[in-house]
N, C-alpha and C. Protein backbone atom coordinates (compact mmCIF):
# COMPACT_ATOMS: atom_id res chain seq x y z
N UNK A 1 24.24 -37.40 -16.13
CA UNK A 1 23.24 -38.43 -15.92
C UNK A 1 22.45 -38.69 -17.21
N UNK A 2 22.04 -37.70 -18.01
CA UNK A 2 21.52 -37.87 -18.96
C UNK A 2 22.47 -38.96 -20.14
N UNK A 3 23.85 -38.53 -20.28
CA UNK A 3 24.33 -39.24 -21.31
C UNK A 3 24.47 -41.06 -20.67
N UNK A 4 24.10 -40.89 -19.49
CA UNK A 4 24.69 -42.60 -18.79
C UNK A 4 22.74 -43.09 -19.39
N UNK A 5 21.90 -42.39 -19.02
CA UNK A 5 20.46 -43.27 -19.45
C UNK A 5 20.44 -43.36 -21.31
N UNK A 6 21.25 -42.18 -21.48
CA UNK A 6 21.29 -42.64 -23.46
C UNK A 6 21.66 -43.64 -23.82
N UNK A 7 23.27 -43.88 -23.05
CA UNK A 7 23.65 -45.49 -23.42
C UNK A 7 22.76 -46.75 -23.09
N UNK A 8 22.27 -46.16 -21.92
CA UNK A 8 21.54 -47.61 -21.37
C UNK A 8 20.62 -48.04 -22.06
N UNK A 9 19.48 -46.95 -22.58
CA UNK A 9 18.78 -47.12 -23.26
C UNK A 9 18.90 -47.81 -24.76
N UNK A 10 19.65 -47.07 -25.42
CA UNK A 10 20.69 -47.59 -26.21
C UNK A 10 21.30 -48.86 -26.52
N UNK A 11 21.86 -49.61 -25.33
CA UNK A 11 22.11 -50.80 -25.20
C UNK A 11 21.42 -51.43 -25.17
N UNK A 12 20.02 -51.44 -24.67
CA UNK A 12 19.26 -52.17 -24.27
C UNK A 12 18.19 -52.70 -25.51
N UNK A 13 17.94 -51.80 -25.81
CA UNK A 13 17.90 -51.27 -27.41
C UNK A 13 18.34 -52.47 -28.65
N UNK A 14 19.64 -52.61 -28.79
CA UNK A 14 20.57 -53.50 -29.38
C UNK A 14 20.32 -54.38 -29.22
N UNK A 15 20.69 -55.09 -27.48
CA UNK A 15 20.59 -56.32 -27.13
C UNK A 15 19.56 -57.07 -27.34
N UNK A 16 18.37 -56.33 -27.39
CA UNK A 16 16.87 -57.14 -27.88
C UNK A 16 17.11 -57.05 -29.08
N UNK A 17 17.48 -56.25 -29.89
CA UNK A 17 17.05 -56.24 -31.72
C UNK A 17 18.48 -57.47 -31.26
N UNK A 18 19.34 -57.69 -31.49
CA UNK A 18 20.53 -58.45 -31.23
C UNK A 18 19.95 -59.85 -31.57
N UNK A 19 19.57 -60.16 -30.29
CA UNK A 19 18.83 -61.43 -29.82
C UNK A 19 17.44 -61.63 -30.64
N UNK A 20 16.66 -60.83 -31.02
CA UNK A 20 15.95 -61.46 -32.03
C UNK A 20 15.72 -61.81 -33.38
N UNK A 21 16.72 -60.53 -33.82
CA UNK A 21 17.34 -60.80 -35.25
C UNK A 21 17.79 -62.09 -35.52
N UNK A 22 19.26 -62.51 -34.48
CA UNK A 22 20.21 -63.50 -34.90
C UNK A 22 18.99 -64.77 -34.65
N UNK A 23 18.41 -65.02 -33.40
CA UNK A 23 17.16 -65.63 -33.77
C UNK A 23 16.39 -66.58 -34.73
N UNK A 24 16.15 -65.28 -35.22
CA UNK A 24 15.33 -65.66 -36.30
C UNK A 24 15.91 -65.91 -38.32
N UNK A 25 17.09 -65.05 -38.00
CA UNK A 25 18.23 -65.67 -39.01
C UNK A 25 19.01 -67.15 -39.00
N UNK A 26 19.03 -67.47 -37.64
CA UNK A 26 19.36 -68.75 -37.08
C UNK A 26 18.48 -69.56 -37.39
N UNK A 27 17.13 -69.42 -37.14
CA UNK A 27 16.01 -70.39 -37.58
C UNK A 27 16.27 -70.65 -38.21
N UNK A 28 16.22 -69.36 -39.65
CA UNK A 28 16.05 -69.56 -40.96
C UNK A 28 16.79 -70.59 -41.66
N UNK A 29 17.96 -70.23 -41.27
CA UNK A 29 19.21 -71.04 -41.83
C UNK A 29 19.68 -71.74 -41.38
N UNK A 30 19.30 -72.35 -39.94
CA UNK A 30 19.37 -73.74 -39.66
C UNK A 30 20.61 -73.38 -38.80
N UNK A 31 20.81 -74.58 -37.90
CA UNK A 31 22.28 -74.30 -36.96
C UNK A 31 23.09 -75.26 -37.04
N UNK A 32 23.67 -75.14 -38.55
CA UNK A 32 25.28 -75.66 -39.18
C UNK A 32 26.30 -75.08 -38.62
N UNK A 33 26.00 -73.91 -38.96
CA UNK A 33 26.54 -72.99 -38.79
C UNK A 33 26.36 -71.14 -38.21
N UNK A 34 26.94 -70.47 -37.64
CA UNK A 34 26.64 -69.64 -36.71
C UNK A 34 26.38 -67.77 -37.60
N UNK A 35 25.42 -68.61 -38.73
CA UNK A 35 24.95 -67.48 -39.16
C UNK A 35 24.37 -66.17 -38.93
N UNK A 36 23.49 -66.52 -37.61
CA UNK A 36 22.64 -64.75 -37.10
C UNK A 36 23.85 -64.16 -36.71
N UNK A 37 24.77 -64.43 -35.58
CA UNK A 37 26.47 -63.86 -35.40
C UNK A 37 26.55 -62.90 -36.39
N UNK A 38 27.00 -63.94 -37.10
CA UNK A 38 27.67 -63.13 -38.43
C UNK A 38 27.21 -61.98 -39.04
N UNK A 39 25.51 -62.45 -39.15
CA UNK A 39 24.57 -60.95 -40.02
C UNK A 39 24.77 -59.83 -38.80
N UNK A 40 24.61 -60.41 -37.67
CA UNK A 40 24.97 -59.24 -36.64
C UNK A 40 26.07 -58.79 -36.68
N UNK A 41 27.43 -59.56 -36.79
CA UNK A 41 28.56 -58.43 -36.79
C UNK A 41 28.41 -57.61 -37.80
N UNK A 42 28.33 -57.85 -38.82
CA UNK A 42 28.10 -57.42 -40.52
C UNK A 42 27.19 -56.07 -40.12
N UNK A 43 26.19 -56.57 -40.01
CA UNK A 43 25.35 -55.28 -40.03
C UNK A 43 25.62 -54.07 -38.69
N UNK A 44 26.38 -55.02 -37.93
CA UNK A 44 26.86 -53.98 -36.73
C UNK A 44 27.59 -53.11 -37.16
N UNK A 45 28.84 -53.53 -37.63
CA UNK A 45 29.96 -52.85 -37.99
C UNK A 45 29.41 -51.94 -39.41
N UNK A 46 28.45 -52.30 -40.29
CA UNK A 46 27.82 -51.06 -41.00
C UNK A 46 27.43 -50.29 -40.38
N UNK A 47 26.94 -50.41 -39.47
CA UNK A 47 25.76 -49.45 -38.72
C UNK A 47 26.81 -48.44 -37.73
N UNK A 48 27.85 -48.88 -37.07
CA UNK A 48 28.88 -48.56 -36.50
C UNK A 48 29.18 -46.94 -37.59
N UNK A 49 29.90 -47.92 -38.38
CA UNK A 49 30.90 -47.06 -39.36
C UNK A 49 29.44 -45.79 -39.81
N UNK A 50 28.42 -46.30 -40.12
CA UNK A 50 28.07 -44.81 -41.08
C UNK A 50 27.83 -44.13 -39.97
N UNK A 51 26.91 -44.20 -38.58
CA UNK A 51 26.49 -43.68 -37.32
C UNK A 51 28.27 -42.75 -37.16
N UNK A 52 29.19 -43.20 -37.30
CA UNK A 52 30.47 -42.43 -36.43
C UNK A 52 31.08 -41.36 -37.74
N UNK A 53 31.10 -41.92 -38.79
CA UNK A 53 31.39 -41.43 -39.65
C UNK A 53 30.36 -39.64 -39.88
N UNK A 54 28.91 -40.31 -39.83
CA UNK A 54 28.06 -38.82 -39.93
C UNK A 54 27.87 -38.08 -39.12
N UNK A 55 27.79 -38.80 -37.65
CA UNK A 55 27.80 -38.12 -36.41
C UNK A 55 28.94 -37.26 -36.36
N UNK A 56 30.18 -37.73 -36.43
CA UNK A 56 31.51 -36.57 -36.48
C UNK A 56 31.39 -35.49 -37.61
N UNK A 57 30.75 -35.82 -38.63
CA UNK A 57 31.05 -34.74 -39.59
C UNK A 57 30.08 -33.67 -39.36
N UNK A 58 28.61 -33.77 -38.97
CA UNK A 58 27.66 -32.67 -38.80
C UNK A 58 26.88 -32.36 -37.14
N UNK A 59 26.95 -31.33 -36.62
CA UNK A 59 26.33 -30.88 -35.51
C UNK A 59 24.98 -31.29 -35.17
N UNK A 60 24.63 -31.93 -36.20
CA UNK A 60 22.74 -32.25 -36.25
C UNK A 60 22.71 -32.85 -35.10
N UNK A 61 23.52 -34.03 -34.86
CA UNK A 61 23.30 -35.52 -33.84
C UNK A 61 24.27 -34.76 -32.60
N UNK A 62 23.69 -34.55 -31.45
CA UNK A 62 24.14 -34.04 -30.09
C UNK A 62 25.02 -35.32 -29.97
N UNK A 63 25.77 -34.91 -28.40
CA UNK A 63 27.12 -36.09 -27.65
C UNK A 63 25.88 -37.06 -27.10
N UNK A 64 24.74 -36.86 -26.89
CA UNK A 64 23.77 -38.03 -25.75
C UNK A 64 23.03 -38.80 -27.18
N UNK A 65 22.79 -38.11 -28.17
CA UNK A 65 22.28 -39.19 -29.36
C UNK A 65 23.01 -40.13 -29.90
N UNK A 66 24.10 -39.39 -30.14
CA UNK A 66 25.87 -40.17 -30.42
C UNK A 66 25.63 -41.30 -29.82
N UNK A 67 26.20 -41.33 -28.42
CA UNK A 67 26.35 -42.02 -27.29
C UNK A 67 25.39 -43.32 -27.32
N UNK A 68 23.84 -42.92 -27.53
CA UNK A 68 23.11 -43.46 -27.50
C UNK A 68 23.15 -44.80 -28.58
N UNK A 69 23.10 -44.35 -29.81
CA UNK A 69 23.17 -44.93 -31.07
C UNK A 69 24.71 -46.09 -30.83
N UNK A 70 25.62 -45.17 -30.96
CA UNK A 70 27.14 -46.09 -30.66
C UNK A 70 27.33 -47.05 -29.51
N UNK A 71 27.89 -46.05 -28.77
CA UNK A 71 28.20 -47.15 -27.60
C UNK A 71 26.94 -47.63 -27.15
N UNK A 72 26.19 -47.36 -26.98
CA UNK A 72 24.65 -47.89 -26.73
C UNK A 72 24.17 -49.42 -27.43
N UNK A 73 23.58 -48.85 -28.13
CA UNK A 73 22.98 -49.68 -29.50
C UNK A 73 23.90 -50.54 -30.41
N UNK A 74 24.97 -49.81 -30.72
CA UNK A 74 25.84 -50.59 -31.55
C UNK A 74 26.61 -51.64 -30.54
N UNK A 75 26.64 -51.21 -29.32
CA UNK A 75 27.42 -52.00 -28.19
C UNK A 75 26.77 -53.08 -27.89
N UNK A 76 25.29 -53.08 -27.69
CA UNK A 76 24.57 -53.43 -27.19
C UNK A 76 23.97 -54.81 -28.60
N UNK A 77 24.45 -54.39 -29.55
CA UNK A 77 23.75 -55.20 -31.16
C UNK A 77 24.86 -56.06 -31.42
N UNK A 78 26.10 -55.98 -31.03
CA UNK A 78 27.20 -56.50 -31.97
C UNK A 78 27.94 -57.86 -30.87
N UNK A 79 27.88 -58.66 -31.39
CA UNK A 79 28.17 -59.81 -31.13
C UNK A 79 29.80 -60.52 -30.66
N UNK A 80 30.69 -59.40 -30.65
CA UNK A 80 32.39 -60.17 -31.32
C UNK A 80 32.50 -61.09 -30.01
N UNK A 81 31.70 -61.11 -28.60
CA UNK A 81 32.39 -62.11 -27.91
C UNK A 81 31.57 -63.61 -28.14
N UNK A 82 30.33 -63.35 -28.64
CA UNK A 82 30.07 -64.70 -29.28
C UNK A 82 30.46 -65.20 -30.14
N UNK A 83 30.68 -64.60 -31.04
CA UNK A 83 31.84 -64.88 -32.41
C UNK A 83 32.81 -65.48 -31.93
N UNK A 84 33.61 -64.93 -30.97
CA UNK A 84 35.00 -65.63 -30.40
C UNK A 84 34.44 -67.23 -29.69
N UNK A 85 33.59 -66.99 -28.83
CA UNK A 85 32.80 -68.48 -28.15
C UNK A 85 32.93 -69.20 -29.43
N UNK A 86 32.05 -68.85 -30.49
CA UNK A 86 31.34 -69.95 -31.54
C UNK A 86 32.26 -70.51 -32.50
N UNK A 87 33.38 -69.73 -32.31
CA UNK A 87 34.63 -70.14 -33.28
C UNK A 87 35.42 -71.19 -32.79
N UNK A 88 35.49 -71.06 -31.25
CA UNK A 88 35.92 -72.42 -30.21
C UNK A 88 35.48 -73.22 -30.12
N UNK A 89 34.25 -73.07 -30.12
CA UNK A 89 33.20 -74.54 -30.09
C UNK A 89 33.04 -75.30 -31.58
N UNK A 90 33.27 -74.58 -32.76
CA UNK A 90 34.00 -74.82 -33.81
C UNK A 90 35.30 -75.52 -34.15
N UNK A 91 35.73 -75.21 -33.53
CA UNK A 91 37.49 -75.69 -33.81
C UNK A 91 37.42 -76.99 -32.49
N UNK A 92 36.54 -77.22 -31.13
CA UNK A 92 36.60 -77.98 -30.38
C UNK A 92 35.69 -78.94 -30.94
N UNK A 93 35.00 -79.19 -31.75
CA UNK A 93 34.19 -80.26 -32.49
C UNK A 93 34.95 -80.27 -34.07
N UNK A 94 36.17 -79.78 -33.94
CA UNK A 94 37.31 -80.65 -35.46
C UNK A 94 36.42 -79.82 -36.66
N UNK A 95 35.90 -78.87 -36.30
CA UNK A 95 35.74 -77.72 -37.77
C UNK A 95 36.58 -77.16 -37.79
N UNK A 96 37.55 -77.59 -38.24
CA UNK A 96 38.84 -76.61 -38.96
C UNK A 96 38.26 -75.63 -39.81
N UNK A 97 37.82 -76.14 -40.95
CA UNK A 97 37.51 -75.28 -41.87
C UNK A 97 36.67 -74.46 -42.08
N UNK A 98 35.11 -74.99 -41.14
CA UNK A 98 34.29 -74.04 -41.14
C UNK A 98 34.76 -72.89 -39.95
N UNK A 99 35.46 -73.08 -39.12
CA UNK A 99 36.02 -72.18 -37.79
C UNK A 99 36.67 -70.94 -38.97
N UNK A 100 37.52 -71.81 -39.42
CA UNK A 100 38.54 -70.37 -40.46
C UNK A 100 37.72 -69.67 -41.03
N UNK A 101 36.31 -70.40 -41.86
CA UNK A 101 35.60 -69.22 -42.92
C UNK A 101 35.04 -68.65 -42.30
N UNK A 102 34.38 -68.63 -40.71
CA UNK A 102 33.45 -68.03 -39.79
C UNK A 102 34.69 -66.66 -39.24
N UNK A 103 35.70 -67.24 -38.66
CA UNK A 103 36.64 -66.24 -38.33
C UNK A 103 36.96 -65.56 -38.95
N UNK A 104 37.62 -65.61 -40.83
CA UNK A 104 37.92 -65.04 -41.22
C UNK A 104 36.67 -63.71 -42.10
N UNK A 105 36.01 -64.79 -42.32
CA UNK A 105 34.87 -64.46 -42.39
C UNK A 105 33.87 -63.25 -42.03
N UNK A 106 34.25 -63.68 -40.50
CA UNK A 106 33.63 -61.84 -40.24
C UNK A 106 34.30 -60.97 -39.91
N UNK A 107 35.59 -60.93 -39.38
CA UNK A 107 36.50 -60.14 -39.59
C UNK A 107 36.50 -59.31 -41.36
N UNK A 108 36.68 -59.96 -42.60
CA UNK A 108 37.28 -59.24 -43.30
C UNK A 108 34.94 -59.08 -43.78
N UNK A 109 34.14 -59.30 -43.71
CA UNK A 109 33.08 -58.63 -44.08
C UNK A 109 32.77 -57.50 -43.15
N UNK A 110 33.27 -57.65 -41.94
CA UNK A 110 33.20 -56.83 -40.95
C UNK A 110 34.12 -55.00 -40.84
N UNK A 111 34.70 -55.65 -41.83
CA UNK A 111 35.97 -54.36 -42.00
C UNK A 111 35.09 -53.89 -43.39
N UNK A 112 34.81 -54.65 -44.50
CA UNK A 112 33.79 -54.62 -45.23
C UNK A 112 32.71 -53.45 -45.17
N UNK A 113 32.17 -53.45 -44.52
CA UNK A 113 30.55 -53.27 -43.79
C UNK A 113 30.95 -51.90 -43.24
N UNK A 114 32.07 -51.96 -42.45
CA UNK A 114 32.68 -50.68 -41.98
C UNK A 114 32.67 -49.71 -43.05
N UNK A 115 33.50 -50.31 -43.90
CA UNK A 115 33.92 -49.27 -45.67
C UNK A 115 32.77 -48.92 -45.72
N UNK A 116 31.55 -49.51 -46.04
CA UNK A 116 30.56 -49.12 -46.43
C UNK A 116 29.57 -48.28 -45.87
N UNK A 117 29.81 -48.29 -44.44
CA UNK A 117 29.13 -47.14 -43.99
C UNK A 117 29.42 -46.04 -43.67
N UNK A 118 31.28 -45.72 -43.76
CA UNK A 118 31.84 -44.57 -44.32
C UNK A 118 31.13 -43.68 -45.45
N UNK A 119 31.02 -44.61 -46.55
CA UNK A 119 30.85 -44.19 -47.88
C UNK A 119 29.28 -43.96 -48.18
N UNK A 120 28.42 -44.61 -47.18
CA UNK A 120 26.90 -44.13 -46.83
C UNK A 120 27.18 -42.61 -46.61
N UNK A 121 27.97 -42.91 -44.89
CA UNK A 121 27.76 -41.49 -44.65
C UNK A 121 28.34 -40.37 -45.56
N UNK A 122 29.31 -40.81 -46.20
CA UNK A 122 29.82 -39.31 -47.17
C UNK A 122 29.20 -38.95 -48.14
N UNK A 123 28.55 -40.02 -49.15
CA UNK A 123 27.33 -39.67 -49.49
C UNK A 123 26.05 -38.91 -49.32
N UNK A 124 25.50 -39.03 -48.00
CA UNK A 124 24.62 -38.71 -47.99
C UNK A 124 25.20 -37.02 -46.73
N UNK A 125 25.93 -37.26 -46.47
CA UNK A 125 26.52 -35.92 -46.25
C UNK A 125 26.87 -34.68 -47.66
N UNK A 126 27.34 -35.63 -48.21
CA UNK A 126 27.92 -34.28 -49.88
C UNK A 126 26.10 -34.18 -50.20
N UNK A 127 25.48 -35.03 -50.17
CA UNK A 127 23.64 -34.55 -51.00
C UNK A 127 23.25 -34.14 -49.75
N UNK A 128 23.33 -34.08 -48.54
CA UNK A 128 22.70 -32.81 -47.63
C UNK A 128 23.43 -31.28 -47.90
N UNK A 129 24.52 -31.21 -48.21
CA UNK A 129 25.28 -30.11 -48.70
C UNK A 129 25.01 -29.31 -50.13
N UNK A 130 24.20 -30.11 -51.01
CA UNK A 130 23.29 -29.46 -52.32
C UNK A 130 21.89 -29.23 -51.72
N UNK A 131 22.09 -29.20 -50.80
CA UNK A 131 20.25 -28.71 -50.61
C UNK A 131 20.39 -27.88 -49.79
């Protein structure tokens, strides 16, 4: 029971930072194009990768913090079925081209973002290991 209220919490968690982030990135930048999405997958899939990456390597973070943070939060933050919507409604109003750079787009920053929070976490795993 405990690990089912981590996720929830967790998710719930996400879905508001989610929704107000893209928001207010959307404001910012106007709705040409389906920019908050994007900073959300981006920063999801960072946040993903270093959270799984450090969590597996050290005992510090319990299975209900894990849980919490990942499937939770990261579940709960990351956008890919709006991405898929916004890419249709893209390609159904004759954006060919902006559909491809949005699709391709966050896919390969998204794999991106991943690398990078591997390489957070191994980092800052090898400098917890000198101290």
């Amino acid at each position: 029971m405990k690990l089912f209220w981590a996720i929830a919490v967790g998710a719930a968690a996400g879905g508001v930072s989610r929704f107000y982030l893209a928001a207010a990135i959307q404001q910012r930048l106007g709705s040409t194009f389906p920019w908050g999405t994007l900073a959300i997958n981006i920063t999801g899939s960072l946040l993903l990768g270093f959270l799984l990456r450090y969590a597996l390597a050290t005992p510090a973070i319990s299975l209900e913090l894990r849980a919490m943070l990942t499937v939770g939060f990261c579940g709960g933050y990351t956008t890919f079925s709006s991405y898929s919507y916004e890419t249709m409604v893209l390609l159904e109003d004759g954006e060919i081209g902006r559909a491809a750079v949005y699709s391709l787009g966050s896919v390969a920053l998204a794999l991106l973002a991943t690398f990078a929070g591997f390489v957070l976490a191994r980092e800052l795993l090898a400098f917890r290991q000198r101290f």
